[in-house]
Protein backbone atom coordinates (compact mmCIF):
# COMPACT_ATOMS: atom_id res chain seq x y z
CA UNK A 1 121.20 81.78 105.08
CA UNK A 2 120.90 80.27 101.34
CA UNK A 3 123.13 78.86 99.03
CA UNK A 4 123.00 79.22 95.53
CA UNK A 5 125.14 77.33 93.33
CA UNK A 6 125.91 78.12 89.14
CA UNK A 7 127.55 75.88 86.83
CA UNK A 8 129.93 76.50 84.05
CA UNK A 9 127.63 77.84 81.58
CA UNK A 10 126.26 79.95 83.63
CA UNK A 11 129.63 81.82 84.20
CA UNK A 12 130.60 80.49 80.82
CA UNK A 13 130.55 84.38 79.31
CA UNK A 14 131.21 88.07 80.58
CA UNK A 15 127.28 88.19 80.06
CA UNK A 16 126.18 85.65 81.95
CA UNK A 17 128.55 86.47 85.19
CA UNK A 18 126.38 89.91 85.13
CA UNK A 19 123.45 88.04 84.80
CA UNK A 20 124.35 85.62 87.85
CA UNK A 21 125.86 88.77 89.73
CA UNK A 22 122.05 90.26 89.08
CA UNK A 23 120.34 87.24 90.32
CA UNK A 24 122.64 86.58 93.60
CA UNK A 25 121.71 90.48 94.80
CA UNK A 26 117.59 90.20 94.47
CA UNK A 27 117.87 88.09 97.57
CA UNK A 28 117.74 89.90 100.21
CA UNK A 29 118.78 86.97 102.86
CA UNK A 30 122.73 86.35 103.52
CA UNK A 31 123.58 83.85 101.27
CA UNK A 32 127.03 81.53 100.33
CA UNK A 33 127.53 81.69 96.16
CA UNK A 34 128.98 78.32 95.29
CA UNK A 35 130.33 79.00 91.42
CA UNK A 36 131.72 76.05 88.80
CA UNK A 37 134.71 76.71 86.62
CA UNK A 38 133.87 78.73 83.28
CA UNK A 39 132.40 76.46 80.71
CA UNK A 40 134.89 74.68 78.66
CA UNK A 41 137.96 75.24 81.37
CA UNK A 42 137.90 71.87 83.15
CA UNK A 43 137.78 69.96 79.80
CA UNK A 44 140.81 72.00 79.15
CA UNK A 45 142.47 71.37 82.15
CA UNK A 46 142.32 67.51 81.61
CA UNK A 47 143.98 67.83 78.16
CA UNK A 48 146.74 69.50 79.98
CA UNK A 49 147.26 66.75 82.34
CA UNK A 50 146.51 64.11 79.38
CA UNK A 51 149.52 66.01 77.66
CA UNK A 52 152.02 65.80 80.76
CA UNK A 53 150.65 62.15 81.72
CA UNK A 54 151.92 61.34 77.83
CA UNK A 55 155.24 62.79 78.00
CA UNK A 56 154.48 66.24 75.71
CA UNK A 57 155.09 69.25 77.88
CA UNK A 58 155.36 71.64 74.87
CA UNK A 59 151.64 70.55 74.28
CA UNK A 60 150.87 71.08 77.28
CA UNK A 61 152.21 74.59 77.56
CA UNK A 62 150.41 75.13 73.99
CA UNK A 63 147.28 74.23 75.52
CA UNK A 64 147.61 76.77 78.72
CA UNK A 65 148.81 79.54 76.88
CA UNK A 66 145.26 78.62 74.60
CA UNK A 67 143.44 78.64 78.21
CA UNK A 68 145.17 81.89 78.95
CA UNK A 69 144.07 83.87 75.95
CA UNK A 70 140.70 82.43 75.56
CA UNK A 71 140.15 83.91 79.23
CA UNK A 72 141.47 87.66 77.72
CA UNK A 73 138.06 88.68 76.13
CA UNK A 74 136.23 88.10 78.83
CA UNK A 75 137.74 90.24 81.30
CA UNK A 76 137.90 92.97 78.54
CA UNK A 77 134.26 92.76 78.54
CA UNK A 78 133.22 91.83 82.14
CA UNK A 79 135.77 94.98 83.81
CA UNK A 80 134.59 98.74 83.08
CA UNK A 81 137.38 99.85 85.16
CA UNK A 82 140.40 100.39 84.01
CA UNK A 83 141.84 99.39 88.21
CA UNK A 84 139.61 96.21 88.61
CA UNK A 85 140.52 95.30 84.88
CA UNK A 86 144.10 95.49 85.78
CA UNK A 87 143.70 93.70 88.69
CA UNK A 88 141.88 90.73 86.78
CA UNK A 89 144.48 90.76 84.19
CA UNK A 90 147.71 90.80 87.10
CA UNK A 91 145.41 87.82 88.76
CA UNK A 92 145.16 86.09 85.49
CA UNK A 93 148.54 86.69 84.86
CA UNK A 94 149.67 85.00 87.92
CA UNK A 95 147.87 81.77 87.99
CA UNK A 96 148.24 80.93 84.41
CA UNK A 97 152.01 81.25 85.53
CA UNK A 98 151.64 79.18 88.33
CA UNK A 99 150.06 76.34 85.75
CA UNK A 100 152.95 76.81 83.79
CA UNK A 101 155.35 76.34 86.68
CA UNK A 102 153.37 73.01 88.01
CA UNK A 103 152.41 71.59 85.20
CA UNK A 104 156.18 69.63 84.90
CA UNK A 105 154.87 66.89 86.87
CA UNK A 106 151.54 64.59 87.07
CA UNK A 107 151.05 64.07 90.40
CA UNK A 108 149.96 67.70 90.45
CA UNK A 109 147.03 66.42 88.36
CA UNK A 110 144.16 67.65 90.93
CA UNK A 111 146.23 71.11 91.86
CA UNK A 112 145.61 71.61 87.56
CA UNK A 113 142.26 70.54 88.06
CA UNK A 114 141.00 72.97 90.84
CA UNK A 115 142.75 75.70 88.38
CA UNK A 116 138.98 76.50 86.90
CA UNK A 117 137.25 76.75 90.37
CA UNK A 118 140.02 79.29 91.32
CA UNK A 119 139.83 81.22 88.05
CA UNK A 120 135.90 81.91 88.02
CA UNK A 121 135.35 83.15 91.76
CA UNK A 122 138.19 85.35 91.94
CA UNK A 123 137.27 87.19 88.52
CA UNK A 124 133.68 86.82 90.03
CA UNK A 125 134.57 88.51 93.19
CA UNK A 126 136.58 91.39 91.91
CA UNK A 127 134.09 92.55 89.84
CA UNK A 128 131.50 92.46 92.90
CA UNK A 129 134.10 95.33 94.09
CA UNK A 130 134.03 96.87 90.88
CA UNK A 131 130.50 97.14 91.14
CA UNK A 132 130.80 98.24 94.86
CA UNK A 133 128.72 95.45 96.28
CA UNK A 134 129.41 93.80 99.64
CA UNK A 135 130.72 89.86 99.57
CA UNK A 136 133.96 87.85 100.30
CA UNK A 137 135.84 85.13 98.64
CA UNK A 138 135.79 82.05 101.43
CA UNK A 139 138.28 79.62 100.03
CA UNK A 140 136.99 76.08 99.65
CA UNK A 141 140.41 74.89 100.33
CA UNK A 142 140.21 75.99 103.49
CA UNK A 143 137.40 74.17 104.86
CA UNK A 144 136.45 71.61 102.34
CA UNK A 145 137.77 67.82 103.41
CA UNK A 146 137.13 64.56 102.65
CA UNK A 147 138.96 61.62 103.91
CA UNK A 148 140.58 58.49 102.81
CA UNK A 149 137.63 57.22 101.08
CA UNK A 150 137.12 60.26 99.38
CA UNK A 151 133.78 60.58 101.58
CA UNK A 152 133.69 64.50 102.93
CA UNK A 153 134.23 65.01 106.78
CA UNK A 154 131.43 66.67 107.57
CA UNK A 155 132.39 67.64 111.25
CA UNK A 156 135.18 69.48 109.87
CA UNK A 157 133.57 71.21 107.04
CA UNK A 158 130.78 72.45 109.56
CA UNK A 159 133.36 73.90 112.01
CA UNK A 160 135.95 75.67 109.81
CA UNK A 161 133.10 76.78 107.25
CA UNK A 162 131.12 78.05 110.48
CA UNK A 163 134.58 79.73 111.82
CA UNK A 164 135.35 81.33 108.33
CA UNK A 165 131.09 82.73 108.19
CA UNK A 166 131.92 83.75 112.07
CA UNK A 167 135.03 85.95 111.15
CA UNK A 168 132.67 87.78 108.06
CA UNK A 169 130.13 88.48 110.33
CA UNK A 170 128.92 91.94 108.74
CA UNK A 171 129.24 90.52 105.28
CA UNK A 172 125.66 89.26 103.58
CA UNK A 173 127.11 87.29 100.43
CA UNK A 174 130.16 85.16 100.41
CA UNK A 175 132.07 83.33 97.35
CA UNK A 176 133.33 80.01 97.10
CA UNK A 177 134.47 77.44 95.05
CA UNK A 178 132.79 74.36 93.76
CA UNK A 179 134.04 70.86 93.08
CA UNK A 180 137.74 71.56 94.66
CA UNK A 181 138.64 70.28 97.87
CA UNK A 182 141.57 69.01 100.57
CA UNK A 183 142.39 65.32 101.11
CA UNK A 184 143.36 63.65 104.34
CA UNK A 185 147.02 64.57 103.83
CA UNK A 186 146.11 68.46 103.37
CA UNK A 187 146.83 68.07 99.47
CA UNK A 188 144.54 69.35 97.15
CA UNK A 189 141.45 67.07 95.62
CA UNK A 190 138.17 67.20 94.58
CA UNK A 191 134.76 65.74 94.34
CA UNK A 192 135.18 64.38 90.86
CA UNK A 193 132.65 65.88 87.77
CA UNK A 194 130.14 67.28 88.86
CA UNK A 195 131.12 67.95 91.96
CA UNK A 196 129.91 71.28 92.58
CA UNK A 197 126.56 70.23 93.16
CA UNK A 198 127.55 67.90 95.68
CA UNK A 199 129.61 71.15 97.36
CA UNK A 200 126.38 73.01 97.05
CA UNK A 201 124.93 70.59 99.58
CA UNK A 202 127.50 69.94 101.68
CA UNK A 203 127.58 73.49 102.02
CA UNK A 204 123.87 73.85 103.05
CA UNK A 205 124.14 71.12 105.52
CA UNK A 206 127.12 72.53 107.30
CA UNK A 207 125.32 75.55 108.22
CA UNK A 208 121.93 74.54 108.26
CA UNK A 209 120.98 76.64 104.97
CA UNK A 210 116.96 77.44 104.72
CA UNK A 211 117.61 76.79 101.27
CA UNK A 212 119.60 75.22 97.95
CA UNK A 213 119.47 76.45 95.01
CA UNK A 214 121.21 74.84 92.21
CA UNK A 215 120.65 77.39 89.26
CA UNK A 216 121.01 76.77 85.51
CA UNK A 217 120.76 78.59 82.41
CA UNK A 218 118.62 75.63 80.47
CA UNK A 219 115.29 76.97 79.91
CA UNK A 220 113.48 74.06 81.69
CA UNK A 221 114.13 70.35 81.96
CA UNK A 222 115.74 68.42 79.31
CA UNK A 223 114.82 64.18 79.55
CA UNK A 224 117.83 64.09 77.11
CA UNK A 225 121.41 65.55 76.87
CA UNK A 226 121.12 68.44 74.41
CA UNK A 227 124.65 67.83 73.07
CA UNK A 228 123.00 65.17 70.95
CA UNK A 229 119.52 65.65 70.54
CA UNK A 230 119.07 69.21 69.21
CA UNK A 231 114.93 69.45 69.90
């Protein structure tokens, strides 16, 4: 088995998910699909909690209904179908609600945060059934752990991520989430930025993977960050 693991960008557009979707099913060996939030969503997400932290929950509603729309496009594009584009939209329609309804209090900080994780692999695992093609969403949140030192537990990770794989059996390409993760008390965490690499490999060592792949869309290596230096 191989894992192969896309960022943000690379699910940043309905174009791109087709492009990954593409990639994912010219390998013929079973394989674990570790995806990143949509590009742009995590920054989003920490405004919202920047906005509750500072007292302003009508900006922070402001700034999930922006998250919400800016999410509406892509589905339109991504979905041929008018049932699997309905079923993206309910989905949508559901978790942006359940931002709304926790985003009254900080100390749901990290639940916000995992928000983009969530968002990408289910819209990237319905349209794998639109499309007819054989995978499963494995929640990360049910098997990724780290303790109170925010270091993962590895023995637990192997065994419910092996007992999750075990259940699948038949199925050659499964979906997960990046980044997110449980804490020793069971509440939800994560692996700070840039964390979904650092799933990626976790991942591979919990079941032995032949292989990691950690996939971008940059057309070769960049020795500085492009944001700033344009050539």
């Amino acid at each position: 088995m191989i894992v192969l693991k896309f960022g943000g960008t690379s699910v940043g557009n309905a174009a791109n998910i087709k492009k990954v979707s593409d990639i994912i099913y010219s390998y013929s060996e079973p394989k674990i699909v570790v995806l990143s939030a949509v590009a742009g969503t995590t920054n989003s997400l920490v405004a919202i909690n920047e906005a509750i932290a500072n007292l302003q929950p009508k900006e922070a509603l402001k700034r999930i209904d922006a998250l919400e729309q800016s999410y509406l496009p892509l589905i339109n594009e991504l979905f041929s179908k008018e049932q699997y584009l309905s079923e993206a939209a309910t989905f949508l329609k559901n978790q942006f609600n359940h931002l709304r309804a926790i985003s009254g209090n900080i100390v749901n900080e990290k639940e916000i945060l995992a928000q983009g994780e969530l968002l990408s692999t289910n819209l990237f695992q319905i349209y794998q059934q639109e499309l007819g093609r054989d995978s499963a969403l494995i929640p990360a949140l049910d098997y990724m752990a780290i303790d109170e030192h925010g270091e993962p537990v590895t023995d637990a990770i192997s065994t419910k991520l092996g007992a999750l794989l075990k259940s699948r059996a038949k199925t050659s390409t499964f979906i997960t989430q990046g980044y997110i993760c449980r804490n020793e008390l069971g509440e939800i965490d994560n692996l700070k930025r840039g964390g979904s690499d650092y799933s990626a490999s976790l991942i591979g060592a919990a079941i032995r993977a032949s292989e990691i792949q950690i996939c971008t869309d940059i057309p070769g290596m960049h020795n500085n960050d492009p944001r700033y230096v344009e050539n």
